[in-house]
N, C-alpha and C. Protein backbone atom coordinates (compact mmCIF):
# COMPACT_ATOMS: atom_id res chain seq x y z
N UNK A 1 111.38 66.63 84.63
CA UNK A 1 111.69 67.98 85.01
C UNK A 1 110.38 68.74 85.19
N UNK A 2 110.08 69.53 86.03
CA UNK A 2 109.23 70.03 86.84
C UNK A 2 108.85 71.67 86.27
N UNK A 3 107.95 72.07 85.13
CA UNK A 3 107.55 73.72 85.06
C UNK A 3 107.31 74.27 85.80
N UNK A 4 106.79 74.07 87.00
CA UNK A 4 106.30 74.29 88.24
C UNK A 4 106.88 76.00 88.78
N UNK A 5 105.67 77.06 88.60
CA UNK A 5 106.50 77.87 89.04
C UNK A 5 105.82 78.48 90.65
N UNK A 6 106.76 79.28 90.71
CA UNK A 6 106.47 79.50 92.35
C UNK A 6 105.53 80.93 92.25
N UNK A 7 104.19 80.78 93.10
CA UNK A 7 103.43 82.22 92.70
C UNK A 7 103.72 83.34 93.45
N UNK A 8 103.72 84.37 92.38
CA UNK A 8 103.82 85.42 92.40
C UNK A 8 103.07 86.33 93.14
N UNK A 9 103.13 87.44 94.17
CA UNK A 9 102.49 88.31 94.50
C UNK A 9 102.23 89.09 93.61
N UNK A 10 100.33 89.27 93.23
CA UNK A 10 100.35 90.35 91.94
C UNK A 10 100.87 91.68 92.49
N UNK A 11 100.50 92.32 90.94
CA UNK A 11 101.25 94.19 91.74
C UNK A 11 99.64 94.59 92.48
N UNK A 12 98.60 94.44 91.79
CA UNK A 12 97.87 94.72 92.09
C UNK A 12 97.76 94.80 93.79
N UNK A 13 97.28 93.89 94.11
CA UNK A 13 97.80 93.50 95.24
C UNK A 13 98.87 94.51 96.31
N UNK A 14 99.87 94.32 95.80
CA UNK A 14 101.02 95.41 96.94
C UNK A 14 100.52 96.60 96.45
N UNK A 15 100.10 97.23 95.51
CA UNK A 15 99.66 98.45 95.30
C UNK A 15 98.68 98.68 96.09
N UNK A 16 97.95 97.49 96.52
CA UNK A 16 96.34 98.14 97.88
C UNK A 16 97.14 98.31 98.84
N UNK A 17 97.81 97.04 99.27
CA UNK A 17 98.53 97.18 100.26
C UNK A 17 99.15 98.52 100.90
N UNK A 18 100.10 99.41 99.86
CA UNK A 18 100.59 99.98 100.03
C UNK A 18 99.80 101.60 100.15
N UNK A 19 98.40 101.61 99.38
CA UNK A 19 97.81 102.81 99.86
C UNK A 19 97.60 103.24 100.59
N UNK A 20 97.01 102.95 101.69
CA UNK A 20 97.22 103.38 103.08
C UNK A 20 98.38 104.51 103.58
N UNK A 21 99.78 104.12 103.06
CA UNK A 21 100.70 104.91 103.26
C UNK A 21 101.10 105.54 102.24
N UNK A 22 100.26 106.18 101.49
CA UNK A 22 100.56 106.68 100.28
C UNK A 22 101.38 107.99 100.22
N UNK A 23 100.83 108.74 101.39
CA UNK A 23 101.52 110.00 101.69
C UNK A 23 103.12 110.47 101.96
N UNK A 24 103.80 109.11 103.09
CA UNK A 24 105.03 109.69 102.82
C UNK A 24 105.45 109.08 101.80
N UNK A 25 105.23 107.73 101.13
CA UNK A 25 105.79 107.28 100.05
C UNK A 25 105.93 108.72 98.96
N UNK A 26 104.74 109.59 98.47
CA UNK A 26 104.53 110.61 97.54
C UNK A 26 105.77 111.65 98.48
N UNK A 27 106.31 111.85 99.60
CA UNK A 27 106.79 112.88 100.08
C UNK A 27 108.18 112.13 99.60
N UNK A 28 108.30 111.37 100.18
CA UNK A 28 109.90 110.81 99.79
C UNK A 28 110.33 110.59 98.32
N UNK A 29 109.01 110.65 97.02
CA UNK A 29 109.69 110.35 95.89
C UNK A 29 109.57 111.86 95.24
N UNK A 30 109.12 112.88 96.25
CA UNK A 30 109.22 114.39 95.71
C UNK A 30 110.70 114.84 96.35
N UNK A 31 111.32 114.13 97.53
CA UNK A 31 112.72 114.09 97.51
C UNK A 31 113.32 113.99 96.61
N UNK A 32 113.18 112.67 96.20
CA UNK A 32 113.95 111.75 94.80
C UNK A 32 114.23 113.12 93.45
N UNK A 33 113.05 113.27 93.35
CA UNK A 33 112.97 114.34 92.31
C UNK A 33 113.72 115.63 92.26
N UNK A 34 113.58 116.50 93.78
CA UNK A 34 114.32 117.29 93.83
C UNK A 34 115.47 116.81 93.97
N UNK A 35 116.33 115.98 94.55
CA UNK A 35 117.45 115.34 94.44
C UNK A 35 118.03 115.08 93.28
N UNK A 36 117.07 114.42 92.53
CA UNK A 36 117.63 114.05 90.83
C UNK A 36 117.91 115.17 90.04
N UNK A 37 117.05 116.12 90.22
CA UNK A 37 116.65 117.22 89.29
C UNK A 37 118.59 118.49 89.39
N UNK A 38 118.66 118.57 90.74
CA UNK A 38 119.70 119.07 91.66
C UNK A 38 120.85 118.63 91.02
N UNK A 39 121.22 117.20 90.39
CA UNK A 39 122.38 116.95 90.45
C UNK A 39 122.21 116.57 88.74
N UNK A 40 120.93 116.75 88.75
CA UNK A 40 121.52 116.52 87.10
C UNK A 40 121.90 118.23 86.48
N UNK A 41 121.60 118.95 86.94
CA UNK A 41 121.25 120.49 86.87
C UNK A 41 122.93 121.02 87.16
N UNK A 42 123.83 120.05 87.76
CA UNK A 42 124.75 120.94 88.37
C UNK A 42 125.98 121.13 87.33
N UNK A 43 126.26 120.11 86.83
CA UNK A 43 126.66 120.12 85.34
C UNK A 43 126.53 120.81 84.73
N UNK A 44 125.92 121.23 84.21
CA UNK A 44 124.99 122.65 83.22
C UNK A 44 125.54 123.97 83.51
N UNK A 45 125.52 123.71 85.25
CA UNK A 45 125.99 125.26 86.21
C UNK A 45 127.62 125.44 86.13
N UNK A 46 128.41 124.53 85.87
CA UNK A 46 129.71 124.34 85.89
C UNK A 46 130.22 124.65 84.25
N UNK A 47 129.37 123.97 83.88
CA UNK A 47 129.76 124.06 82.23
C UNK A 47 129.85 125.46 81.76
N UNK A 48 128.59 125.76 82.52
CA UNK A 48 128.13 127.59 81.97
C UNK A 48 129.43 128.64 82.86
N UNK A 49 129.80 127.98 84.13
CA UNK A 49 130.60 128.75 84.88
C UNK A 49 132.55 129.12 83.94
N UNK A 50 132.54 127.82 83.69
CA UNK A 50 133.72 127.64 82.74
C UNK A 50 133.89 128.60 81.10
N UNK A 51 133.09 127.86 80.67
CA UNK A 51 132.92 128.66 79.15
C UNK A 51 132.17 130.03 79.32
N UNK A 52 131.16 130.32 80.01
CA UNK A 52 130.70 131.86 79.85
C UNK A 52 131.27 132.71 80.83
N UNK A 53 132.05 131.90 81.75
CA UNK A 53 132.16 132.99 82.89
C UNK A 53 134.04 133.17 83.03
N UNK A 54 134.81 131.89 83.10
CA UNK A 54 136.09 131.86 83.49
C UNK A 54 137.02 132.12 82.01
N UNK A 55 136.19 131.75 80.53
CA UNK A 55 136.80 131.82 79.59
C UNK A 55 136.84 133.31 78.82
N UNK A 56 135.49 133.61 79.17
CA UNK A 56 135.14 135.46 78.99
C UNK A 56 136.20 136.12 80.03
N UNK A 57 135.70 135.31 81.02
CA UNK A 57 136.53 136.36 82.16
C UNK A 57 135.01 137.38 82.50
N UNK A 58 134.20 136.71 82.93
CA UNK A 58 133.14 137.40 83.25
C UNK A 58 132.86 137.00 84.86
N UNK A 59 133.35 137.91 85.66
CA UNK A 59 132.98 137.56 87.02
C UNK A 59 131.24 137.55 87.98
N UNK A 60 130.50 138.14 87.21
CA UNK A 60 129.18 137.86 87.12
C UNK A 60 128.94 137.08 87.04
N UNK A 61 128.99 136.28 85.91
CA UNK A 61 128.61 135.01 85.59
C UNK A 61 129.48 133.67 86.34
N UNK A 62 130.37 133.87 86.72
CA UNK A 62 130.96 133.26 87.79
C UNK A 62 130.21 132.99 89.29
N UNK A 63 130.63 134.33 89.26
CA UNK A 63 129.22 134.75 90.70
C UNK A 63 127.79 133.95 90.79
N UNK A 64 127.13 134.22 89.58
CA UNK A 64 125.73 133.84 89.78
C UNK A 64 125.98 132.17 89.45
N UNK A 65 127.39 131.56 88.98
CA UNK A 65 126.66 130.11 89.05
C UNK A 65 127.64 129.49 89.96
N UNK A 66 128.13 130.06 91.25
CA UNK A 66 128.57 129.83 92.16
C UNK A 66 127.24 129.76 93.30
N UNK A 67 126.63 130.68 92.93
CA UNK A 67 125.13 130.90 93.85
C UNK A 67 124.14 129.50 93.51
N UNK A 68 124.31 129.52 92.20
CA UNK A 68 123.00 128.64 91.61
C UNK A 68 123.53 127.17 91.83
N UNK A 69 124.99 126.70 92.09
CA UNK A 69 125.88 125.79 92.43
C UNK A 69 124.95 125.38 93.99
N UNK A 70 125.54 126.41 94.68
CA UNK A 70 124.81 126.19 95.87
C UNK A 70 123.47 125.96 96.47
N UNK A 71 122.65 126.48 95.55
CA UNK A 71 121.55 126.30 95.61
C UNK A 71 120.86 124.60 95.76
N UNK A 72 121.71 124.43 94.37
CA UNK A 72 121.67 123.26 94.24
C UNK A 72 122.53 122.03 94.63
N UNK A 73 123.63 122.21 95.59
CA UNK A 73 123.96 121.54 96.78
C UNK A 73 123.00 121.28 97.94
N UNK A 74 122.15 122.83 97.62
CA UNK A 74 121.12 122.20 99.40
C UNK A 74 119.85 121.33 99.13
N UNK A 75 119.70 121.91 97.43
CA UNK A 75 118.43 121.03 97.06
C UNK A 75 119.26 119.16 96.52
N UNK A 76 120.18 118.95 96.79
CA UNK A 76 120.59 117.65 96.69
C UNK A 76 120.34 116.88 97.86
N UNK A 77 121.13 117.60 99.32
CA UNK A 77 120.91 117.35 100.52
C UNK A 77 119.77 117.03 100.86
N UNK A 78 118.86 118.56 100.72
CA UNK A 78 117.76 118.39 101.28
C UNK A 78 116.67 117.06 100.32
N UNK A 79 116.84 116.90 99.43
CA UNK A 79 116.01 115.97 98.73
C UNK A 79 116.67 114.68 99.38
N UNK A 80 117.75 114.43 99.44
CA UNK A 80 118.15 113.52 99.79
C UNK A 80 117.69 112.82 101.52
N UNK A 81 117.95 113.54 102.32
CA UNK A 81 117.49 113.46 103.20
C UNK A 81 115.56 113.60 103.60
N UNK A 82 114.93 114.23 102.48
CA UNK A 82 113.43 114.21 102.62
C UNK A 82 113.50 112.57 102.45
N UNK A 83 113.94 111.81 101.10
CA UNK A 83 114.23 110.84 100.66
C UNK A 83 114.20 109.59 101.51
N UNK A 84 115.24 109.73 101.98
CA UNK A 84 115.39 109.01 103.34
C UNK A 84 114.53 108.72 104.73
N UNK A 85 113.84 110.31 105.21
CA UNK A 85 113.57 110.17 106.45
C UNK A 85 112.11 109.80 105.66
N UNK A 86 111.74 110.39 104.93
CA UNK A 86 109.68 109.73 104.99
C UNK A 86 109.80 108.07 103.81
N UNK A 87 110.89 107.69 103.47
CA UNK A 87 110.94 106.27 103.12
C UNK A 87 111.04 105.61 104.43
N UNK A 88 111.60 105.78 105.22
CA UNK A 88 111.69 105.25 106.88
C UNK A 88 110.24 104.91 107.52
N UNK A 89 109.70 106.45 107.34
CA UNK A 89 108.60 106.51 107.90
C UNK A 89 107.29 105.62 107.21
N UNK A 90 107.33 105.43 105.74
CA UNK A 90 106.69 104.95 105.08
C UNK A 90 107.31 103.10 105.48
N UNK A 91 108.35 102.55 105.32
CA UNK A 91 108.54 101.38 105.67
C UNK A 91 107.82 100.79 106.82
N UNK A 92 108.19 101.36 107.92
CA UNK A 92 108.06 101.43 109.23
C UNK A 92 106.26 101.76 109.64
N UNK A 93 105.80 102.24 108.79
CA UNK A 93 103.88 102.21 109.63
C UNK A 93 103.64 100.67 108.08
N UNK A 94 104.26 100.42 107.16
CA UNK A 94 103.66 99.40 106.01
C UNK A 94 104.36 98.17 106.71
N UNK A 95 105.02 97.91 107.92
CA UNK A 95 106.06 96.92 108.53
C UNK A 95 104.98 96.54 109.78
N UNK A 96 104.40 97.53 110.62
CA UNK A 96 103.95 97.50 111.85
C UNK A 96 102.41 97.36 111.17
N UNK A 97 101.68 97.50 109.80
CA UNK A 97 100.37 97.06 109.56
C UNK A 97 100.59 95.49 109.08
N UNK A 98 101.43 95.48 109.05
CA UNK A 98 101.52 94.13 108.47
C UNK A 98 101.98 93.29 109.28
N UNK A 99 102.65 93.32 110.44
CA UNK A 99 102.85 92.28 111.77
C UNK A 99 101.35 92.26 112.44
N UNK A 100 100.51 93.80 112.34
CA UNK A 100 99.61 93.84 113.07
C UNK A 100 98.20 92.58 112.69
N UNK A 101 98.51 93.01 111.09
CA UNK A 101 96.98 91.72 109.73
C UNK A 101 97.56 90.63 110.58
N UNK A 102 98.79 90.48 110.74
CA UNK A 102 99.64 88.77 110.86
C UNK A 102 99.17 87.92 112.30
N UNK A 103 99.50 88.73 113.29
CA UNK A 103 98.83 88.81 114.27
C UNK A 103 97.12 88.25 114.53
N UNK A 104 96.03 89.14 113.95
CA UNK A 104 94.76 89.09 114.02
C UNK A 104 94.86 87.56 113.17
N UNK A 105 95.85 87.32 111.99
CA UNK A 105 95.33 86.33 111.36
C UNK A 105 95.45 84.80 112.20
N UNK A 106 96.64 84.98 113.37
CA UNK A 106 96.83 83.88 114.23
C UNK A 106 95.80 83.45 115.11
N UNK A 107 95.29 85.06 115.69
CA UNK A 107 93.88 85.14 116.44
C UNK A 107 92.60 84.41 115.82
N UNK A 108 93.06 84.70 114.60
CA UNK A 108 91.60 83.87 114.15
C UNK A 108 91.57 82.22 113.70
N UNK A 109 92.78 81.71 113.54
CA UNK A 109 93.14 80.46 113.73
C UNK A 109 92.64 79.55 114.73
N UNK A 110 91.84 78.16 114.40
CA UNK A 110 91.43 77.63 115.38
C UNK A 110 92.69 77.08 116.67
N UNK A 111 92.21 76.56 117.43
CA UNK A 111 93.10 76.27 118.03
C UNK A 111 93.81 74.82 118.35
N UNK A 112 92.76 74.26 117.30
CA UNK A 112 93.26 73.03 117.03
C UNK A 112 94.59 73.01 116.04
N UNK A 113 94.42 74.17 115.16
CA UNK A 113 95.60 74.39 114.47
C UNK A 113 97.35 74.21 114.90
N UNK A 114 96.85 75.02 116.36
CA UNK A 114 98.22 75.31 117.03
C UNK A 114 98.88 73.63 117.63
N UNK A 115 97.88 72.69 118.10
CA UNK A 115 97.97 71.44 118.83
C UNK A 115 98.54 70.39 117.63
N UNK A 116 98.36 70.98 116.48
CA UNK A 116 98.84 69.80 114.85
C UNK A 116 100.28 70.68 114.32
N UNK A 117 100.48 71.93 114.45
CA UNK A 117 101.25 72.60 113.95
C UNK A 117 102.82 72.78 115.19
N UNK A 118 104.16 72.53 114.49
CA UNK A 118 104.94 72.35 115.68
C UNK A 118 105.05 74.26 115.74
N UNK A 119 105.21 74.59 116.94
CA UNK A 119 105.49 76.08 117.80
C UNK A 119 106.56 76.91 116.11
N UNK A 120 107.93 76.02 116.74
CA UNK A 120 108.84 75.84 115.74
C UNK A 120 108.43 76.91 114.11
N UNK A 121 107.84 75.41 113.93
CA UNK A 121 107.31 75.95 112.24
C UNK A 121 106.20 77.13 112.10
N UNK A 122 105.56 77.74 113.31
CA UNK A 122 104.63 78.94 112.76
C UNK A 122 105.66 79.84 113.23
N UNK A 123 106.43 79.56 114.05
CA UNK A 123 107.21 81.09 114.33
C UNK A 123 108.22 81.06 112.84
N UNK A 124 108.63 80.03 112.42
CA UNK A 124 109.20 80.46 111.31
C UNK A 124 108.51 80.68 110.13
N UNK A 125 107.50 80.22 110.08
CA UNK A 125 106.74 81.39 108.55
C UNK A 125 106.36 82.58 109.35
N UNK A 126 105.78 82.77 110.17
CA UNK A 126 105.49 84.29 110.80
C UNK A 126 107.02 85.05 110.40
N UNK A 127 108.21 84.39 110.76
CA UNK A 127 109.35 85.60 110.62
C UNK A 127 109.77 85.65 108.73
């Protein structure tokens, strides 16, 4: 029986990788945040709406966490969707640098390589 393990990409490693696009990655996980923050928050607004506002019978306090409700419906959305569109954007330029390394690395391959290697088998590790 065989210990043999299969190697690992360090983090180190995808962490260089990934600097380059550091910016929307940091924009899309300040989504995350406002998103998280939004819906853990809304609970709190309901709880307070019920017991301080509907059980008093205090229509103020109704009022203001009907407002603060909403507030935090758009900061769900909107985090959500920051979330989304600059993770896209962040995939998508860390997808197209990395076909691009893949590329140059074929270029620099002799070309005797290509005449021993079947077509076949480099297009399938390339994909």
């Amino acid at each position: 029986m065989s210990t043999e393990r299969t190697p690992r990409v360090p983090l180190g490693r995808l962490v260089a990788d990934f600097r380059p696009f550091a910016r929307p990655g940091y924009v899309a996980l300040a989504g995350v945040v406002v998103g998280v923050v939004s819906q853990v928050l809304m609970p709190v607004i309901v709880n307070t709406a019920i017991n301080d506002g509907v059980v008093q019978k205090s229509r103020g306090t109704v009022a203001w966490c009907v407002a603060i409700g909403l507030v935090l419906v758009v900061g769900q959305v909107s985090g959500s969707y920051i979330e989304l569109r600059w993770m896209g954007v962040f995939g998508e330029r860390y997808l197209a640098d990395l076909r691009a390394r893949l590329l140059a690395h074929l270029h620099a391959l002799d070309l005797d390589y290509f005449s021993h290697e079947p077509s076949g088998r480099v297009v399938s590790r390339l994909t």
